[in-house]
Protein backbone atom coordinates (compact mmCIF):
# COMPACT_ATOMS: atom_id res chain seq x y z
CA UNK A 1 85.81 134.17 88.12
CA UNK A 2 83.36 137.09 88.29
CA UNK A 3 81.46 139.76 86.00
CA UNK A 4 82.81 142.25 87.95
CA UNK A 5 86.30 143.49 87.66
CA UNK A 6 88.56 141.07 89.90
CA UNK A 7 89.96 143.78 91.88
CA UNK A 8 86.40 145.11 93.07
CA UNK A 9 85.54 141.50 93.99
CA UNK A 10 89.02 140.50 95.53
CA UNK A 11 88.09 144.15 97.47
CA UNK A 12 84.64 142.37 98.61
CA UNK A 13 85.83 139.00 99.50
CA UNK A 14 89.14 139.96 101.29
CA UNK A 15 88.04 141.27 104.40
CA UNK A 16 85.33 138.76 104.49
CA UNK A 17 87.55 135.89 104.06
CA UNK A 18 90.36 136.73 106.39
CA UNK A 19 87.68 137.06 109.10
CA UNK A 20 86.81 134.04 108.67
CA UNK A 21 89.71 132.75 108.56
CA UNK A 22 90.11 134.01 111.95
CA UNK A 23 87.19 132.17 113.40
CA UNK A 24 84.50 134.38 112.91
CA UNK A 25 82.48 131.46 111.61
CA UNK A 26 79.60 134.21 109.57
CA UNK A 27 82.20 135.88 108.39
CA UNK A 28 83.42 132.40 107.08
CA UNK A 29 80.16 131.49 105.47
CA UNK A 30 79.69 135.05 103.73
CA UNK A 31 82.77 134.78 102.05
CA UNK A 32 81.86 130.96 101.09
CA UNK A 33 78.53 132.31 99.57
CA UNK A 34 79.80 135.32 97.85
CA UNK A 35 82.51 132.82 96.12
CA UNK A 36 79.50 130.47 95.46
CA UNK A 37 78.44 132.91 93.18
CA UNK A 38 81.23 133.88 91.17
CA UNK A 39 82.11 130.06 90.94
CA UNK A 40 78.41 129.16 89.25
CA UNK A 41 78.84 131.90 86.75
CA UNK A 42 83.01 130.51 86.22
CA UNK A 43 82.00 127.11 85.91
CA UNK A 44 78.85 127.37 83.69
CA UNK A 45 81.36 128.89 80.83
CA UNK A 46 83.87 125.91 81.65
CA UNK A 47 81.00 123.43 81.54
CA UNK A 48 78.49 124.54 78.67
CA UNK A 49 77.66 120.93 77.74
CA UNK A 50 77.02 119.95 81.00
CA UNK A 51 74.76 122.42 82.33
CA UNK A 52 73.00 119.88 84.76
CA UNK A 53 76.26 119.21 86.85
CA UNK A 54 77.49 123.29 87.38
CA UNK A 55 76.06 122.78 90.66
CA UNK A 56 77.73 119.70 91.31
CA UNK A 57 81.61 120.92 90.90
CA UNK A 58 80.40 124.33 92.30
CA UNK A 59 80.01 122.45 95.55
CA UNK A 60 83.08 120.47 94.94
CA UNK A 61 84.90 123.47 94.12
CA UNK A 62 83.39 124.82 97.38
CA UNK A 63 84.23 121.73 99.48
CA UNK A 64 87.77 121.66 98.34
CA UNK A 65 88.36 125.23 99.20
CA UNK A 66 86.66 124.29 102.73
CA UNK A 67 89.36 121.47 103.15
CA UNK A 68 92.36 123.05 102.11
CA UNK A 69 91.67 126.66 103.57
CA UNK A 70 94.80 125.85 106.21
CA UNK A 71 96.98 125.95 103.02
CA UNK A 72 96.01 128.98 101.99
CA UNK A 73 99.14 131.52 101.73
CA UNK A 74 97.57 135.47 102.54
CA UNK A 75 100.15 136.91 100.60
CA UNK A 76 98.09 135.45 97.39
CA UNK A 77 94.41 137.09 96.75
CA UNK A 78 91.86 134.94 98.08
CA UNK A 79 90.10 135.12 94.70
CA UNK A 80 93.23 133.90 92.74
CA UNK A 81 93.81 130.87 95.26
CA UNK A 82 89.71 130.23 94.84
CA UNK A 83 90.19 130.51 91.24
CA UNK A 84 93.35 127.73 91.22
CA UNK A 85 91.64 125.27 93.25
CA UNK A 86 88.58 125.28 90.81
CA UNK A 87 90.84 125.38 88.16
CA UNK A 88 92.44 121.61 89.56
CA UNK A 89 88.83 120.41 90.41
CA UNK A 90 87.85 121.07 86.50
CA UNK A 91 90.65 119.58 85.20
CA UNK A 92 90.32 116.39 87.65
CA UNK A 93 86.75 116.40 86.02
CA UNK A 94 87.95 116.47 82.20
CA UNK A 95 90.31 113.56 82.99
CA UNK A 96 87.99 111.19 85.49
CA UNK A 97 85.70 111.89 81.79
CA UNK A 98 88.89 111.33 79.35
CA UNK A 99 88.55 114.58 78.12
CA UNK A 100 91.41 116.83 77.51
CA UNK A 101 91.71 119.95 79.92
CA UNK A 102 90.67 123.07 77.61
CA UNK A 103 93.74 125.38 77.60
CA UNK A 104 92.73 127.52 80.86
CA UNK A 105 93.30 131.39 80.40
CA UNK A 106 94.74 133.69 82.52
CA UNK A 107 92.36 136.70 84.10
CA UNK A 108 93.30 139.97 85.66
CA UNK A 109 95.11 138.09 88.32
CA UNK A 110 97.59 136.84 85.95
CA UNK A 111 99.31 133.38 86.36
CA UNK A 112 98.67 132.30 90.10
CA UNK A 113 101.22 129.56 89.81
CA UNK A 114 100.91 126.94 92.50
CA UNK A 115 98.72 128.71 94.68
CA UNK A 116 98.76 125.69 97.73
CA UNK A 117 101.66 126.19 99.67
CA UNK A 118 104.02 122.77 100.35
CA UNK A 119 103.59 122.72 104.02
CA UNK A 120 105.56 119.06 104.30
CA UNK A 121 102.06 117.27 104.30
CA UNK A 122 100.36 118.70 107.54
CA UNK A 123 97.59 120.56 105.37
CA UNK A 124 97.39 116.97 103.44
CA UNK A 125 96.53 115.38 106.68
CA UNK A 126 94.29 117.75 107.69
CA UNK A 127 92.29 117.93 104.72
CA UNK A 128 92.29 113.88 104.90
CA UNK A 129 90.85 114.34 108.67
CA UNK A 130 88.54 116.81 108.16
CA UNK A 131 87.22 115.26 105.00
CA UNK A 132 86.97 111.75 106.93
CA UNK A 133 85.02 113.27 109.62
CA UNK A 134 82.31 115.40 107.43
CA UNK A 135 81.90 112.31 105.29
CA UNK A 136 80.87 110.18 108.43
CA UNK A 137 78.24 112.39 109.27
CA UNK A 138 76.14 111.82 105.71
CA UNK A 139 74.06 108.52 105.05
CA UNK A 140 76.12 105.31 104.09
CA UNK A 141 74.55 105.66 100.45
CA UNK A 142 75.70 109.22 100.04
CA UNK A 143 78.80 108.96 101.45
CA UNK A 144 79.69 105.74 99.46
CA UNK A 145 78.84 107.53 96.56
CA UNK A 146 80.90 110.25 97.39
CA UNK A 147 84.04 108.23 97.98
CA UNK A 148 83.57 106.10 95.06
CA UNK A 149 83.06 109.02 92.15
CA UNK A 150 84.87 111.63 93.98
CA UNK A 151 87.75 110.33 95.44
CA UNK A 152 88.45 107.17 93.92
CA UNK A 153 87.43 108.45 90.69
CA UNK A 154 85.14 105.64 89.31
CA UNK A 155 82.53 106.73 86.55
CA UNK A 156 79.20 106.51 87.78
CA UNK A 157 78.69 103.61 85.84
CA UNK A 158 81.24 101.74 87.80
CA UNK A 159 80.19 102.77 90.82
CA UNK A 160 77.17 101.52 89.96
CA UNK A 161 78.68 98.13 89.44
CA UNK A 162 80.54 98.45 92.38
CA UNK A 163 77.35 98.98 94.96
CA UNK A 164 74.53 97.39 93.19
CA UNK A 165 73.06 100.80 92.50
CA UNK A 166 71.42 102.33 89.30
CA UNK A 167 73.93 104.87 87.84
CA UNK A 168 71.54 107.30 88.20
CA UNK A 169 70.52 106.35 92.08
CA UNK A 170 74.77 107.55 92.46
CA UNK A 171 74.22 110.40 90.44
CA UNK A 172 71.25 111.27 93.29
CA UNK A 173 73.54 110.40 95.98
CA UNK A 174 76.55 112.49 94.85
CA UNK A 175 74.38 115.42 94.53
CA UNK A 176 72.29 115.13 97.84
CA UNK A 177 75.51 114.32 99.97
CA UNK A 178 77.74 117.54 98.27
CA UNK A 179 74.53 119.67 99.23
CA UNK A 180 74.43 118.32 102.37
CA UNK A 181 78.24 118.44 103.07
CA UNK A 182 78.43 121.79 101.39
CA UNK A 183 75.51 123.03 103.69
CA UNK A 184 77.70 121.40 106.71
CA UNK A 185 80.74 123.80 105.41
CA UNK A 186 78.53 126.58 106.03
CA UNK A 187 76.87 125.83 108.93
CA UNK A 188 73.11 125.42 107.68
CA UNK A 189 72.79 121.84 108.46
């Protein structure tokens, strides 16, 4: 997930990451930004023919890892659990766009298995719940657009159909609203 060897970065993020996940909210949004970074650079080399959307799942990626951070398990490196979750978001991607998954190597971290704990479906809920309300706070067009391509996994071109949009009026939507949720998860909005 980085240039840098994974140990030196796991070193970096760690402390970060656990202090946030204490409450120190700063703490929180360092560690979101320094995984922002290794995710662009992870993504791009999943993603070379789609250069224009890198951003896009880097936010997703981001968002996801916002949602299901009470499922993370501390006895697994934070950058192995980051790297799992964008590893499910990419794949999610290929399919939604009938393309096969690419056959995902294993880094220095070796095979993280199934990184998200089974916690009987409270994490689930919460995720659902804390999704729900950070989706209520964007416009109705963004968040439409959002729950249409991103969780119910239409094409933009059905989504499209669906609202009475252009395709690429979604497109704008999805973007704007992940920024704006993403900036949310951080605290900048």
């Amino acid at each position: 997930m980085s240039s840098a060897p994974p140990a030196a970065f796991e070193a970096e993020l760690r402390p970060w990451w656990d202090r946030g996940q204490a409450g120190d909210e700063a703490a929180y949004r360092h560690a979101l930004s320094l995984i922002a970074r290794r995710l662009r650079a992870y993504i791009r080399r999943r993603m070379p023919e789609q250069p224009d959307e890198v951003e896009d799942m880097v936010q997703e990626v981001l968002l996801s890892v916002h949602l299901h951070r009470g499922s993370y398990d501390g006895s697994v490196p934070v950058s192995a659990w980051v790297l799992a979750v964008a590893r499910h978001r990419l794949i999610d991607e290929w399919r939604r766009r009938g393309r096969q998954p690419q056959t995902l190597e294993l880094d220095d971290n070796g095979d993280v298995g199934e990184a998200l704990a089974d916690d009987g479906g409270q994490a689930a809920h919460e995720a659902r719940r804390d999704l729900q309300q950070l989706l209520q706070t964007l416009p109705e067009a963004q968040r439409r657009a959002i729950e249409l391509t991103q969780l119910a996994g239409l094409s933009g071109a059905e989504a499209a159909t669906n609202t009475g949009a252009s395709e690429s009026a979604i497109k704008v939507q999805v973007h704007r609203g992940l920024k704006r949720l993403a900036a949310q998860v951080r605290g900048k909005a």
